[in-house]
N, C-alpha and C. Protein backbone atom coordinates (compact mmCIF):
# COMPACT_ATOMS: atom_id res chain seq x y z
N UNK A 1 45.51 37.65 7.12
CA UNK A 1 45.50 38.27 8.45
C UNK A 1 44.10 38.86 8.73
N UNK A 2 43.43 38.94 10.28
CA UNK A 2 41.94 39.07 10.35
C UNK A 2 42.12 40.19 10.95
N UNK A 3 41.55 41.23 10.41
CA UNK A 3 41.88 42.82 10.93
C UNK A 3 40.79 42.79 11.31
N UNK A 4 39.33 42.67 11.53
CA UNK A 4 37.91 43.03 11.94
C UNK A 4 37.07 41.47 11.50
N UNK A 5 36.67 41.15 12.75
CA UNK A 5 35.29 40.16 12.91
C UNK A 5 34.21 40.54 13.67
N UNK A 6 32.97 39.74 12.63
CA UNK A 6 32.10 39.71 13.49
C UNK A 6 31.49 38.35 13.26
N UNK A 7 31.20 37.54 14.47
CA UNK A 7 30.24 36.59 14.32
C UNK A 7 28.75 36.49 14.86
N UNK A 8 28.09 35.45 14.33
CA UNK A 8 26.62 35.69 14.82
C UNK A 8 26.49 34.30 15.22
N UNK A 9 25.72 33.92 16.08
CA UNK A 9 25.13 32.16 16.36
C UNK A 9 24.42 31.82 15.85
N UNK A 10 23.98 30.53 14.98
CA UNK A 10 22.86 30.17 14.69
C UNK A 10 22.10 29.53 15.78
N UNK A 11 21.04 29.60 16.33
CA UNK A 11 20.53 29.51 17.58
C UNK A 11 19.37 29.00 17.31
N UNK A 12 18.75 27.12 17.77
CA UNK A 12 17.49 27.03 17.68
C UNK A 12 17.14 26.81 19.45
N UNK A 13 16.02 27.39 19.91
CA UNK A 13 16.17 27.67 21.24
C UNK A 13 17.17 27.44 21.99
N UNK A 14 17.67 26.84 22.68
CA UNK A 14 18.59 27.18 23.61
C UNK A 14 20.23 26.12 23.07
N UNK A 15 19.84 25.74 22.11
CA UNK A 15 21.06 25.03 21.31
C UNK A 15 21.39 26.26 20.00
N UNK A 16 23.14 25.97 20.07
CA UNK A 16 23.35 26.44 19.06
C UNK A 16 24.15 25.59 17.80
N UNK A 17 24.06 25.72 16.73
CA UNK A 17 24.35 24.98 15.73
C UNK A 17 25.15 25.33 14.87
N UNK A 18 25.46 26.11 14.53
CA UNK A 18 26.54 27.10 13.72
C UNK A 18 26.91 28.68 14.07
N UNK A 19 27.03 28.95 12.80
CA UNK A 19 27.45 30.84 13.13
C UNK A 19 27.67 31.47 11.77
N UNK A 20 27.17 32.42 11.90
CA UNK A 20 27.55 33.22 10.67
C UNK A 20 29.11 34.15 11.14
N UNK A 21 29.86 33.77 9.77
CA UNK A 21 31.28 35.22 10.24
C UNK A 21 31.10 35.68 9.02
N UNK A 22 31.78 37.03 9.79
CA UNK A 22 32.06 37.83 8.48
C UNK A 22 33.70 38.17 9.30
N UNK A 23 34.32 38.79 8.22
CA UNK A 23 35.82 39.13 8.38
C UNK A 23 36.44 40.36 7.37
N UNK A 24 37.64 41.31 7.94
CA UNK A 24 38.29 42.01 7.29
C UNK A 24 37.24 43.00 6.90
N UNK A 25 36.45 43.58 7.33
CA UNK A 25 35.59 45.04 6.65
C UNK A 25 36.52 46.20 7.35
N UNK A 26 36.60 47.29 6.66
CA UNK A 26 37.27 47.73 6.60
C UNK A 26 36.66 49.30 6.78
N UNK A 27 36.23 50.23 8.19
CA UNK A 27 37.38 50.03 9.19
C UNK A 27 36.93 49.29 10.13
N UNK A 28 35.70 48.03 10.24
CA UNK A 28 35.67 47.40 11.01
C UNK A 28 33.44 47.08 10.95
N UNK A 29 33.31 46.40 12.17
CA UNK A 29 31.53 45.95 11.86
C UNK A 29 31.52 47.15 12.54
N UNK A 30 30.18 47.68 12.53
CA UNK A 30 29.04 48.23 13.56
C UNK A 30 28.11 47.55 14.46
N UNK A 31 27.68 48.40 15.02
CA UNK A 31 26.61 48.06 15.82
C UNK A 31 25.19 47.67 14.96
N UNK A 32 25.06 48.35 14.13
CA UNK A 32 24.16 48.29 12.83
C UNK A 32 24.42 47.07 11.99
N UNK A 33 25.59 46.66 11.70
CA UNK A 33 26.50 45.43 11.09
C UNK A 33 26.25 44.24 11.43
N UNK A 34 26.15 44.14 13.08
CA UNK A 34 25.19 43.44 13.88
C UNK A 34 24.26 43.46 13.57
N UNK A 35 22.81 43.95 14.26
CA UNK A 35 22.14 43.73 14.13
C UNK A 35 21.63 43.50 12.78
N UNK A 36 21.85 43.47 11.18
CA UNK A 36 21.94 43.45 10.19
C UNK A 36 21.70 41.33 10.05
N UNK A 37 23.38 41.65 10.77
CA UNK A 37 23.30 39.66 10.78
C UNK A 37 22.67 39.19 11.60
N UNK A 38 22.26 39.48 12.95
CA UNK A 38 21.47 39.46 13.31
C UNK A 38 19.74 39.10 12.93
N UNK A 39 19.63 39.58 11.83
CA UNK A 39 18.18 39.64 11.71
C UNK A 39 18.56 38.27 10.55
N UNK A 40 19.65 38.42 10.13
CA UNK A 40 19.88 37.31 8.74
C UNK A 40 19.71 36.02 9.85
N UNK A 41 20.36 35.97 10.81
CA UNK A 41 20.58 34.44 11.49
C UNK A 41 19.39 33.75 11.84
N UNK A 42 18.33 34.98 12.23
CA UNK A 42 16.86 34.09 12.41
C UNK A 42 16.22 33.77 11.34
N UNK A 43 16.47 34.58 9.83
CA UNK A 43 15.99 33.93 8.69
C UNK A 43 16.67 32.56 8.19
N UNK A 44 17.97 32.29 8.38
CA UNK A 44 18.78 31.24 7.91
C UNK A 44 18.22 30.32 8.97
N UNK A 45 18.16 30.24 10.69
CA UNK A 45 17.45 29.46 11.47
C UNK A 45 16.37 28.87 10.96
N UNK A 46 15.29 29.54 10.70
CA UNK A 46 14.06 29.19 9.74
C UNK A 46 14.06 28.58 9.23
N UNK A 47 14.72 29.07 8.38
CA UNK A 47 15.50 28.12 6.95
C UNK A 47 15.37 26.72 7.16
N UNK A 48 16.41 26.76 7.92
CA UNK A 48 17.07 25.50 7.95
C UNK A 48 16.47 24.72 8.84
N UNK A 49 15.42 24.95 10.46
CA UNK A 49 14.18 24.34 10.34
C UNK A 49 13.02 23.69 9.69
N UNK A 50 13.10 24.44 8.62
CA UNK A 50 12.20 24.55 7.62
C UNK A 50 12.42 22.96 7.28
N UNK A 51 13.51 23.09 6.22
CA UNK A 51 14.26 22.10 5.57
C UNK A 51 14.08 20.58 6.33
N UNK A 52 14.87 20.93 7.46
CA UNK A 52 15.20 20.03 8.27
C UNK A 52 13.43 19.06 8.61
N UNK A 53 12.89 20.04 8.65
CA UNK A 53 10.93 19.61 8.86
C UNK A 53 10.93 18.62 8.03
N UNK A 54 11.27 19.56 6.79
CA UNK A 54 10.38 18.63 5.48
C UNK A 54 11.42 17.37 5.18
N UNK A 55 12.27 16.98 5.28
CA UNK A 55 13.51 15.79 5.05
C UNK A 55 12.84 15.19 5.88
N UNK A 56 13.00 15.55 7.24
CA UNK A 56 12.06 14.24 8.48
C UNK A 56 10.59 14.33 7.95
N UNK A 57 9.71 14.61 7.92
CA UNK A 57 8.55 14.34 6.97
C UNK A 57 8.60 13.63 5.62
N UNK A 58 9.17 13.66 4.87
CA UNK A 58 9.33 12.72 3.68
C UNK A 58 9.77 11.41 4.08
N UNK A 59 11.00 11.24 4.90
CA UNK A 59 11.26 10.14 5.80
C UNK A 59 10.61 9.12 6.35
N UNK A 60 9.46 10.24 7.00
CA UNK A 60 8.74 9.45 7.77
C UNK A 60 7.28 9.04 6.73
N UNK A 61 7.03 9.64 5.63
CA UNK A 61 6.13 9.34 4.77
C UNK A 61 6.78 7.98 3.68
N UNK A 62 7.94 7.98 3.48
CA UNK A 62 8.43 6.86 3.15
C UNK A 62 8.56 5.64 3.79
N UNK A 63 8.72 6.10 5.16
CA UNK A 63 8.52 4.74 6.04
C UNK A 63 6.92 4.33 6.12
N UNK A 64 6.36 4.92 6.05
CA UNK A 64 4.88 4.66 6.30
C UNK A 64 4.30 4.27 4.75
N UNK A 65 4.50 4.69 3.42
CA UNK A 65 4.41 3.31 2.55
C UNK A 65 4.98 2.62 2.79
N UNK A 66 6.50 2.13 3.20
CA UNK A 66 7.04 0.62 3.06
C UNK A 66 5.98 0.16 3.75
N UNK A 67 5.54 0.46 5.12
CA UNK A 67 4.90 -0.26 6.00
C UNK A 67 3.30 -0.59 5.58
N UNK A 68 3.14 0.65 4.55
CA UNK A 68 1.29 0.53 4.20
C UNK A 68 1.56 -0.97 3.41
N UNK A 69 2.90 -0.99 2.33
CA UNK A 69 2.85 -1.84 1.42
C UNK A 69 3.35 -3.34 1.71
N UNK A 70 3.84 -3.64 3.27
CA UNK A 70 4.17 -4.67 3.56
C UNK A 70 3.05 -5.44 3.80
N UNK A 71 2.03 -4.41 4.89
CA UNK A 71 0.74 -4.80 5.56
C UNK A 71 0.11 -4.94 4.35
N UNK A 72 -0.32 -4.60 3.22
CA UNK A 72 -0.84 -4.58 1.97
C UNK A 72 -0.96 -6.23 1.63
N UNK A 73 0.57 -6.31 1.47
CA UNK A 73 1.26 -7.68 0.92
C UNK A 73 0.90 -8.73 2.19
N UNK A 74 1.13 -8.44 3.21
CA UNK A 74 0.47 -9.58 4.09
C UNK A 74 -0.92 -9.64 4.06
N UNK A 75 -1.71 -8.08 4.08
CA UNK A 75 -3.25 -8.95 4.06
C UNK A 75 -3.86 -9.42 2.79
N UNK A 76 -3.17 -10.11 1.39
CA UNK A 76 -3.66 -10.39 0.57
C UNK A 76 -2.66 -11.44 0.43
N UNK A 77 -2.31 -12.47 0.98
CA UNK A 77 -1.81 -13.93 0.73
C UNK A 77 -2.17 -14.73 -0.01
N UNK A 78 -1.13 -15.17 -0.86
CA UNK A 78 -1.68 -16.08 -2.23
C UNK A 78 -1.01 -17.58 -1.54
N UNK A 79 -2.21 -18.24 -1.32
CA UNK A 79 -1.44 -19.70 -1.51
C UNK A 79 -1.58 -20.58 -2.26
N UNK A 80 -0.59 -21.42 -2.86
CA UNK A 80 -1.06 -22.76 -3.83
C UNK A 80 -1.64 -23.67 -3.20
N UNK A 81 -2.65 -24.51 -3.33
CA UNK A 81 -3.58 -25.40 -2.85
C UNK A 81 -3.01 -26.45 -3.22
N UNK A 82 -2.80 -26.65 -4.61
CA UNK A 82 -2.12 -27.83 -5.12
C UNK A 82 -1.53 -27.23 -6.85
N UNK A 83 -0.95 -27.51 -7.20
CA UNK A 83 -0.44 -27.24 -8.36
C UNK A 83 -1.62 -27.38 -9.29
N UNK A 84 -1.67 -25.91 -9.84
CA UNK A 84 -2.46 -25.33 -11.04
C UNK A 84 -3.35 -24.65 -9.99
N UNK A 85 -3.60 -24.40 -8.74
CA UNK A 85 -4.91 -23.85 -7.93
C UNK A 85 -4.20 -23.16 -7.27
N UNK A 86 -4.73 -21.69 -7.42
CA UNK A 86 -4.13 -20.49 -5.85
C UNK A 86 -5.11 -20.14 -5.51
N UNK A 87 -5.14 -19.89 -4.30
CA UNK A 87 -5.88 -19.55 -3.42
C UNK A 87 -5.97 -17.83 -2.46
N UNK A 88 -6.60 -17.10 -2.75
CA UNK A 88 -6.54 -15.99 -2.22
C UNK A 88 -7.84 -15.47 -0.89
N UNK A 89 -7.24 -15.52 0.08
CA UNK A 89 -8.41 -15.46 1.27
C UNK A 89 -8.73 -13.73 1.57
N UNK A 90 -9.40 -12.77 0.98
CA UNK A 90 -9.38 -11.55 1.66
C UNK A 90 -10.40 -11.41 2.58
N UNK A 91 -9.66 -10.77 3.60
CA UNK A 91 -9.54 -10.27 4.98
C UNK A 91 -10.14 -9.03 5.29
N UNK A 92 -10.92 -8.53 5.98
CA UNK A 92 -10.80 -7.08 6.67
C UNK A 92 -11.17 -6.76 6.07
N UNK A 93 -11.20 -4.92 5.76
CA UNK A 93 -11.64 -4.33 4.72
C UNK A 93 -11.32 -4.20 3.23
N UNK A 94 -12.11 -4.12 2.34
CA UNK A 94 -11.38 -3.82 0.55
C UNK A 94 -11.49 -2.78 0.41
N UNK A 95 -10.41 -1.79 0.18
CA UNK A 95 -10.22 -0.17 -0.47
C UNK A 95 -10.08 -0.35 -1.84
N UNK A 96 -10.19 0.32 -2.95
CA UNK A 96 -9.66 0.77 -3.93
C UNK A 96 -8.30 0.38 -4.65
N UNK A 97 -7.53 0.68 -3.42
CA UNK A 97 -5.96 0.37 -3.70
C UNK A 97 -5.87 -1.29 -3.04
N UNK A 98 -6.33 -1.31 -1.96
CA UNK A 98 -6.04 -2.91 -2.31
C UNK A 98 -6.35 -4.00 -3.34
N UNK A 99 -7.57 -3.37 -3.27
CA UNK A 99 -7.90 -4.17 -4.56
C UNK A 99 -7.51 -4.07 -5.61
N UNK A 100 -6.63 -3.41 -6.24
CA UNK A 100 -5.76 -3.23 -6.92
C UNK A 100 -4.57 -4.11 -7.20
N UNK A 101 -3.95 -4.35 -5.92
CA UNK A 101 -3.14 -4.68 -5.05
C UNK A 101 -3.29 -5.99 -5.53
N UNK A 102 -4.27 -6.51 -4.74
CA UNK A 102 -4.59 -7.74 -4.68
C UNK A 102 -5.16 -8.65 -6.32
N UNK A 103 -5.25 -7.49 -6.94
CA UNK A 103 -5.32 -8.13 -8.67
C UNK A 103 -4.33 -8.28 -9.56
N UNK A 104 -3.70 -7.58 -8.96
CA UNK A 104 -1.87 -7.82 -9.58
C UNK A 104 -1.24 -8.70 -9.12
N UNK A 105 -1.37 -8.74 -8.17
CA UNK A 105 -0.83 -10.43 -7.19
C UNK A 105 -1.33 -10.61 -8.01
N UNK A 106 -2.16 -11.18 -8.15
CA UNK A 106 -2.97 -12.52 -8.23
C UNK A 106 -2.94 -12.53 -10.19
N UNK A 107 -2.90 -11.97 -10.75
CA UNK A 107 -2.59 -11.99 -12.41
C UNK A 107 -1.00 -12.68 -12.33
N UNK A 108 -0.08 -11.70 -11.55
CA UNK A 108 1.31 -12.09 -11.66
C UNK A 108 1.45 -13.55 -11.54
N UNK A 109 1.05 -14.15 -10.47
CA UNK A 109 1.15 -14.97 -10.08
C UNK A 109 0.50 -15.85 -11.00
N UNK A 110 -0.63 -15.86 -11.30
CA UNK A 110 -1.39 -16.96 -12.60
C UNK A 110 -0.12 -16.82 -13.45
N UNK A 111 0.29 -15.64 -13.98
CA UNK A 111 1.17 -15.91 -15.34
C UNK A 111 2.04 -16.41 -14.91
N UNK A 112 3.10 -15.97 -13.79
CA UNK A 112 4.55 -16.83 -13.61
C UNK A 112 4.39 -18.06 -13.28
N UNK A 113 2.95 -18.95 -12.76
CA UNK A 113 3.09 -20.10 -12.43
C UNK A 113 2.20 -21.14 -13.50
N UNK A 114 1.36 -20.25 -14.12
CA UNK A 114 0.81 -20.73 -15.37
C UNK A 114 -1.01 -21.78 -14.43
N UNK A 115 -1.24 -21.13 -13.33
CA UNK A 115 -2.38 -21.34 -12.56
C UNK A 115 -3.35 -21.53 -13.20
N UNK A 116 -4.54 -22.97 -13.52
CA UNK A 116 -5.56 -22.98 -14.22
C UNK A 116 -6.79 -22.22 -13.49
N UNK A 117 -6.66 -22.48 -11.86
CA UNK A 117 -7.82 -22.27 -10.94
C UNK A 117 -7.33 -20.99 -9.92
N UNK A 118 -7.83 -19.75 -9.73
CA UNK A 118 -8.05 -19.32 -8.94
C UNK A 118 -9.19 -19.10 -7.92
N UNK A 119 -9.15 -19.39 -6.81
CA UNK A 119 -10.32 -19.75 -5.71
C UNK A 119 -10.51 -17.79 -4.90
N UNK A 120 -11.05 -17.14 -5.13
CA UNK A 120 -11.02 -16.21 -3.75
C UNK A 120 -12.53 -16.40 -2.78
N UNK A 121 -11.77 -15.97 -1.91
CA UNK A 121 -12.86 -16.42 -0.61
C UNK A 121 -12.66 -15.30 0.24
N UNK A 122 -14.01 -14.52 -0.33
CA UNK A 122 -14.60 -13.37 0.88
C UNK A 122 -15.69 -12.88 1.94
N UNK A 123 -15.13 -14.61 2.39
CA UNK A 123 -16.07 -14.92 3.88
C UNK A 123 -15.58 -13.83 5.14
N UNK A 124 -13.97 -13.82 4.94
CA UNK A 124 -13.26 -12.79 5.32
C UNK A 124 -13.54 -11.14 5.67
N UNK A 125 -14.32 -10.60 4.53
CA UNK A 125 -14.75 -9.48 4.23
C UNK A 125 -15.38 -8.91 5.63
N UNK A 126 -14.93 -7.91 5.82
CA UNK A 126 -16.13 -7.07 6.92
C UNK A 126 -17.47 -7.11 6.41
N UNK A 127 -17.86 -5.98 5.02
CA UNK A 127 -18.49 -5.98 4.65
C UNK A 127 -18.55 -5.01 2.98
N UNK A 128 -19.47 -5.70 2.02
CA UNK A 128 -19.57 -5.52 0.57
C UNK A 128 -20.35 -4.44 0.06
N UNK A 129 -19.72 -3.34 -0.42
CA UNK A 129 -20.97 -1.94 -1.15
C UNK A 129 -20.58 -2.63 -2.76
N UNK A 130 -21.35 -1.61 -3.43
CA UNK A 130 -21.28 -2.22 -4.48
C UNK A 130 -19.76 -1.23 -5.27
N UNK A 131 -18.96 -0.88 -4.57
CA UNK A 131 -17.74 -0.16 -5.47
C UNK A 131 -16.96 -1.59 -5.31
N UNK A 132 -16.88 -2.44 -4.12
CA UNK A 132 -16.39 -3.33 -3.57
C UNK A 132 -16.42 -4.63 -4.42
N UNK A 133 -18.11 -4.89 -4.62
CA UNK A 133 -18.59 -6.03 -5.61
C UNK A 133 -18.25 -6.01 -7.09
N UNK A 134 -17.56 -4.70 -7.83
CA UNK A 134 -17.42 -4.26 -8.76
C UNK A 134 -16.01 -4.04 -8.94
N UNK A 135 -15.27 -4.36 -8.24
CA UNK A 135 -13.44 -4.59 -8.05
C UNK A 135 -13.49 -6.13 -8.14
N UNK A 136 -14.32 -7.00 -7.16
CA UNK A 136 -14.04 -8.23 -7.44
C UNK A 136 -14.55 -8.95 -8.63
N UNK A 137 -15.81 -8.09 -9.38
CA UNK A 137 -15.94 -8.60 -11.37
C UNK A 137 -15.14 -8.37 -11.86
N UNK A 138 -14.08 -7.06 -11.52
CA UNK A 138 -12.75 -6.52 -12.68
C UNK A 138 -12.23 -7.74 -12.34
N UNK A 139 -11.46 -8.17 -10.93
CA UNK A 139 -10.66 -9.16 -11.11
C UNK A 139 -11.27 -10.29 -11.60
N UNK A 140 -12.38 -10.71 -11.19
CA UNK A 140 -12.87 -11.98 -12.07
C UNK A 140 -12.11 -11.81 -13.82
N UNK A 141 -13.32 -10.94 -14.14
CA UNK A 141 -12.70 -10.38 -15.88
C UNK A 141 -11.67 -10.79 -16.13
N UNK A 142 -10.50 -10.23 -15.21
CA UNK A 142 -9.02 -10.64 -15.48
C UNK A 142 -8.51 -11.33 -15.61
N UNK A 143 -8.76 -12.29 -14.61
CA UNK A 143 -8.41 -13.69 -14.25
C UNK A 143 -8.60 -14.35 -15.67
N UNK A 144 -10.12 -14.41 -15.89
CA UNK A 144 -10.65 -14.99 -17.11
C UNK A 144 -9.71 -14.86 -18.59
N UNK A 145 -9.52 -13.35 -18.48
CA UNK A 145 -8.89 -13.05 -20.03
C UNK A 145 -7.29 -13.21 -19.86
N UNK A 146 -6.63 -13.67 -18.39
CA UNK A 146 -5.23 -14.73 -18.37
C UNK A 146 -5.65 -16.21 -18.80
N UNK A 147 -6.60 -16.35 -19.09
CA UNK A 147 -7.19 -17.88 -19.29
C UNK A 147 -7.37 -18.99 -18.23
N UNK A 148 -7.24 -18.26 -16.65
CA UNK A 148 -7.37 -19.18 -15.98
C UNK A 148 -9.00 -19.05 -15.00
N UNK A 149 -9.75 -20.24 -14.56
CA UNK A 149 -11.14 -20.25 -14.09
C UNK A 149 -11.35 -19.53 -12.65
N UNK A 150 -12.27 -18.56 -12.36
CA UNK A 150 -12.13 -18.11 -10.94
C UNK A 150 -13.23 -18.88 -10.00
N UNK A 151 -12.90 -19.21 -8.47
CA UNK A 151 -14.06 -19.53 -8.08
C UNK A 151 -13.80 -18.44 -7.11
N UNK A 152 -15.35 -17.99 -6.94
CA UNK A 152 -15.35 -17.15 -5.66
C UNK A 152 -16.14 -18.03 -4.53
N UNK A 153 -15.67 -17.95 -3.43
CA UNK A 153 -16.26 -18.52 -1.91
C UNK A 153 -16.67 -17.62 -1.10
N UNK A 154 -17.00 -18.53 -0.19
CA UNK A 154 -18.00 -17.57 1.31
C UNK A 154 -18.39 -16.15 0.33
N UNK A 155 -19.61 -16.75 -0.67
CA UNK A 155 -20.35 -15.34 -0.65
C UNK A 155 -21.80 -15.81 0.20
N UNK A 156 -21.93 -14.74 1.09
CA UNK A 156 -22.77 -14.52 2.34
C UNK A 156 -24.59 -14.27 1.33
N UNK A 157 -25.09 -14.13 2.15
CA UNK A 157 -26.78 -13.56 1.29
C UNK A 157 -26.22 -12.01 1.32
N UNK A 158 -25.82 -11.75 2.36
CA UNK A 158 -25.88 -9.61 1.87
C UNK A 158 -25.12 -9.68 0.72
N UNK A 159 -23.78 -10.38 0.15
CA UNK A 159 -23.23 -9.91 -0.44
C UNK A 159 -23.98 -10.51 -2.01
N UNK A 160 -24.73 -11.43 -1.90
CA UNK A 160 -25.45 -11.84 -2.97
C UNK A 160 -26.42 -11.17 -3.69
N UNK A 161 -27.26 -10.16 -2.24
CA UNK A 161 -28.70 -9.04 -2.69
C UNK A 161 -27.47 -8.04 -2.91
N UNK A 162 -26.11 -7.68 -2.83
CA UNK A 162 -25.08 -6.35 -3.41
C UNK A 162 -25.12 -6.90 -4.77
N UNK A 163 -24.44 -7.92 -4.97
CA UNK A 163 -24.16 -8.68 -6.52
C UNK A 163 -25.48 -7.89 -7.02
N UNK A 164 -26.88 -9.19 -6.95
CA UNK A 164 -28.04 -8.52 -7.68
C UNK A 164 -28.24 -7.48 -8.08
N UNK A 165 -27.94 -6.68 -7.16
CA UNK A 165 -29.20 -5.23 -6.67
C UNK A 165 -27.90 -4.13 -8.27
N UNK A 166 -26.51 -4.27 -8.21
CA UNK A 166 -25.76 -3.85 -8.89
C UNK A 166 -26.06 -4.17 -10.29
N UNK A 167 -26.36 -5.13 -10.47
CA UNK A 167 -26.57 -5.74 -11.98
C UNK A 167 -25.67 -6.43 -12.49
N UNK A 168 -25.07 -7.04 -11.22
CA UNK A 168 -23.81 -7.82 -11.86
C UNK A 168 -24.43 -9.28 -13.07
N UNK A 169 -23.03 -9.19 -13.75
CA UNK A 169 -23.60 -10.43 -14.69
C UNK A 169 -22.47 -11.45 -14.26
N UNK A 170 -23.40 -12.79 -13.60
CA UNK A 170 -22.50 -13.33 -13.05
C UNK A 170 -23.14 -15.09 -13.94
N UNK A 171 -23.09 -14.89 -14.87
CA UNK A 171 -24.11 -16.47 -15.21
C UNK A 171 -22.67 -17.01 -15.69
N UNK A 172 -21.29 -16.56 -15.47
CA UNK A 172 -19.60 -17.20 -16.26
C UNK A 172 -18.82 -17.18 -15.03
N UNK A 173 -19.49 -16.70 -14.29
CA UNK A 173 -18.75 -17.01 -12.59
C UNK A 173 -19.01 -18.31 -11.44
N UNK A 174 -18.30 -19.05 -11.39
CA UNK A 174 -18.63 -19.89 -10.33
C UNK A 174 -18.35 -19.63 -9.30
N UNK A 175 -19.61 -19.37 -8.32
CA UNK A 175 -19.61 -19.23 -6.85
C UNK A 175 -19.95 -20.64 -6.10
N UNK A 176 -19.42 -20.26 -4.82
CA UNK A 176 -19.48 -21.92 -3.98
C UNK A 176 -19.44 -20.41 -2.19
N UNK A 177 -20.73 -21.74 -1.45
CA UNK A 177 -21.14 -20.78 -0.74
C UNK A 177 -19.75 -21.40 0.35
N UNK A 178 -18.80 -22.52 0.03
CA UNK A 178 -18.23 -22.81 1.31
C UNK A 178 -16.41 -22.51 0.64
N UNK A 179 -15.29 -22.34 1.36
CA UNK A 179 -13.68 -22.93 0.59
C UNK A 179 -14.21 -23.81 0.38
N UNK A 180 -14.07 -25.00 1.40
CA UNK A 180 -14.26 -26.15 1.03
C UNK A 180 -15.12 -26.77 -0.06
N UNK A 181 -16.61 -26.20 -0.51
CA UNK A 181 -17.55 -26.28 -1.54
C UNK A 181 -16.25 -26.27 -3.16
N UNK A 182 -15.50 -25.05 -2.69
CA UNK A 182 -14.93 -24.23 -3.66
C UNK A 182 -13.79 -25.11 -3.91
N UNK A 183 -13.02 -25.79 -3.29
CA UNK A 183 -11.44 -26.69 -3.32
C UNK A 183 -12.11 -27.96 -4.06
N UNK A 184 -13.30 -28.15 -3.67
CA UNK A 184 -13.89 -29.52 -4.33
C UNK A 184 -14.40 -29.35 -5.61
N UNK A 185 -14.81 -28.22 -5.94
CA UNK A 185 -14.75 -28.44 -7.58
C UNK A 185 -13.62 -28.07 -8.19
N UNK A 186 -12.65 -27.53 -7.85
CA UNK A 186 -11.45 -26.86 -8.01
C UNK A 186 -10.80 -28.68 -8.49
N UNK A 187 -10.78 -29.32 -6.89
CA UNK A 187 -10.00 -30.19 -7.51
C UNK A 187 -10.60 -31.08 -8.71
N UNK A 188 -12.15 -31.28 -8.51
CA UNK A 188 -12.92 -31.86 -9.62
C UNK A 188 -12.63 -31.87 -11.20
N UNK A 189 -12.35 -30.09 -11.60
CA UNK A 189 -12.10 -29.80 -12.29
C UNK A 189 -10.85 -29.81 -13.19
N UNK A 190 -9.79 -30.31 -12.29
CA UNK A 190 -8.40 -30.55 -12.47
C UNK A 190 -8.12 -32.11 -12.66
N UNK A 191 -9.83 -32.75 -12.33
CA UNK A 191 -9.55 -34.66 -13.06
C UNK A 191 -8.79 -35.04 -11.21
N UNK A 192 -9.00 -34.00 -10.04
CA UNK A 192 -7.98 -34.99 -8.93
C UNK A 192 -9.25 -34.95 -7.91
N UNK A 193 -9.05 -36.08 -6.88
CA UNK A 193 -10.03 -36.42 -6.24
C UNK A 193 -9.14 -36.98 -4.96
N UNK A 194 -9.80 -36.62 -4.31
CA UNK A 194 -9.65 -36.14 -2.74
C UNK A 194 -10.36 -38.06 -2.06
N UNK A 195 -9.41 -38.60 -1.15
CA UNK A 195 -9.44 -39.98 -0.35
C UNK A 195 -9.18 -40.01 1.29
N UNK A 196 -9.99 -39.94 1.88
CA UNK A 196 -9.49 -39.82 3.34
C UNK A 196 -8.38 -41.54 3.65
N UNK A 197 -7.51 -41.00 3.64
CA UNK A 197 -6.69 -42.05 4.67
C UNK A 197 -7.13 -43.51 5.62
N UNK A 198 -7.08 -44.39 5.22
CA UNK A 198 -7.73 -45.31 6.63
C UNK A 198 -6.47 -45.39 7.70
């Protein structure tokens, strides 16, 4: 049986969302009792603003990797050229993490398909510093110590005086200034040879 109530609203501007009760005090609330819960309802409001902030913020930071990591995965496309040859065209800018990105592809992929030739071609590239030129020797390296041959394409003259000027050691790397330069020793190298149609 409810001998004495008091309730309070939970109130975020002009919506309300809950309530605080209290019940049965004995001989009843005050005016003081009030304002008491009162002052509690705008801390629990807070609160639960608060909360409510950070859940939609994590949300929305989770949606925004899926989406960093889809766009990731689309701008680093692996294609097979022909069996034993993949082909990787990068695009746009190279960060840190893509390139990352884009070396794990591209290892995974040599091992699950057992790839002799990887071709990359960074005619694509905006443009090459040397943190940039020094992600694409790691992946070379890599490639190499999966046991399969890398060619790199469309390297430009700037990105050739970056190579130099860095100290890259490139005398186990085959570069080809064209794809096409690059698919033709690719296939050369694989014993297959290319016939135009009459």
């Amino acid at each position: 049986m409810l001998t004495s109530f008091l309730g309070v609203p939970l109130k975020h501007g002009e919506k309300t969302f809950g309530m605080i009760a209290l019940g049965n005090k004995e001989p009843g609330y005050s005016a003081a009792d009030q304002e008491i819960v009162e002052t509690l309802s705008i801390a629990v409001v807070e609160a639960l603003m608060r909360k409510r902030m950070e859940i939609e913020a994590r949300r929305n930071m989770e949606k925004l990797k899926e989406k960093d990591a889809i766009i990731r995965k689309l701008s680093t496309p692996l294609v097979e050229i022909w069996e034993g040859i993949v082909m990787l065209p990068l695009i746009g800018i190279l960060d840190s993490a893509r390139a990352k990105q884009f070396t794990e592809s591209l290892l995974e992929y040599i091992t699950r398909n057992k790839s002799e030739i990887a071709i990359i071609d960074i005619s694509g590239i905006a443009a090459i510093d040397t943190q940039i030129a020094n992600h694409i020797l790691r992946a070379i390296q890599a490639v190499k110590l999966m046991g399969a041959e890398m060619i790199v394409t469309g390297v430009r003259p700037d990105v050739a005086v970056t190579l130099v000027a860095i100290g890259a050691e490139l005398s186990h790397v085959v570069t080809r200034g064209t794809l096409r330069e690059g698919l033709e020793y690719a296939f050369e190298k694989l014993g297959l040879k290319l016939s135009k149609s009459k």
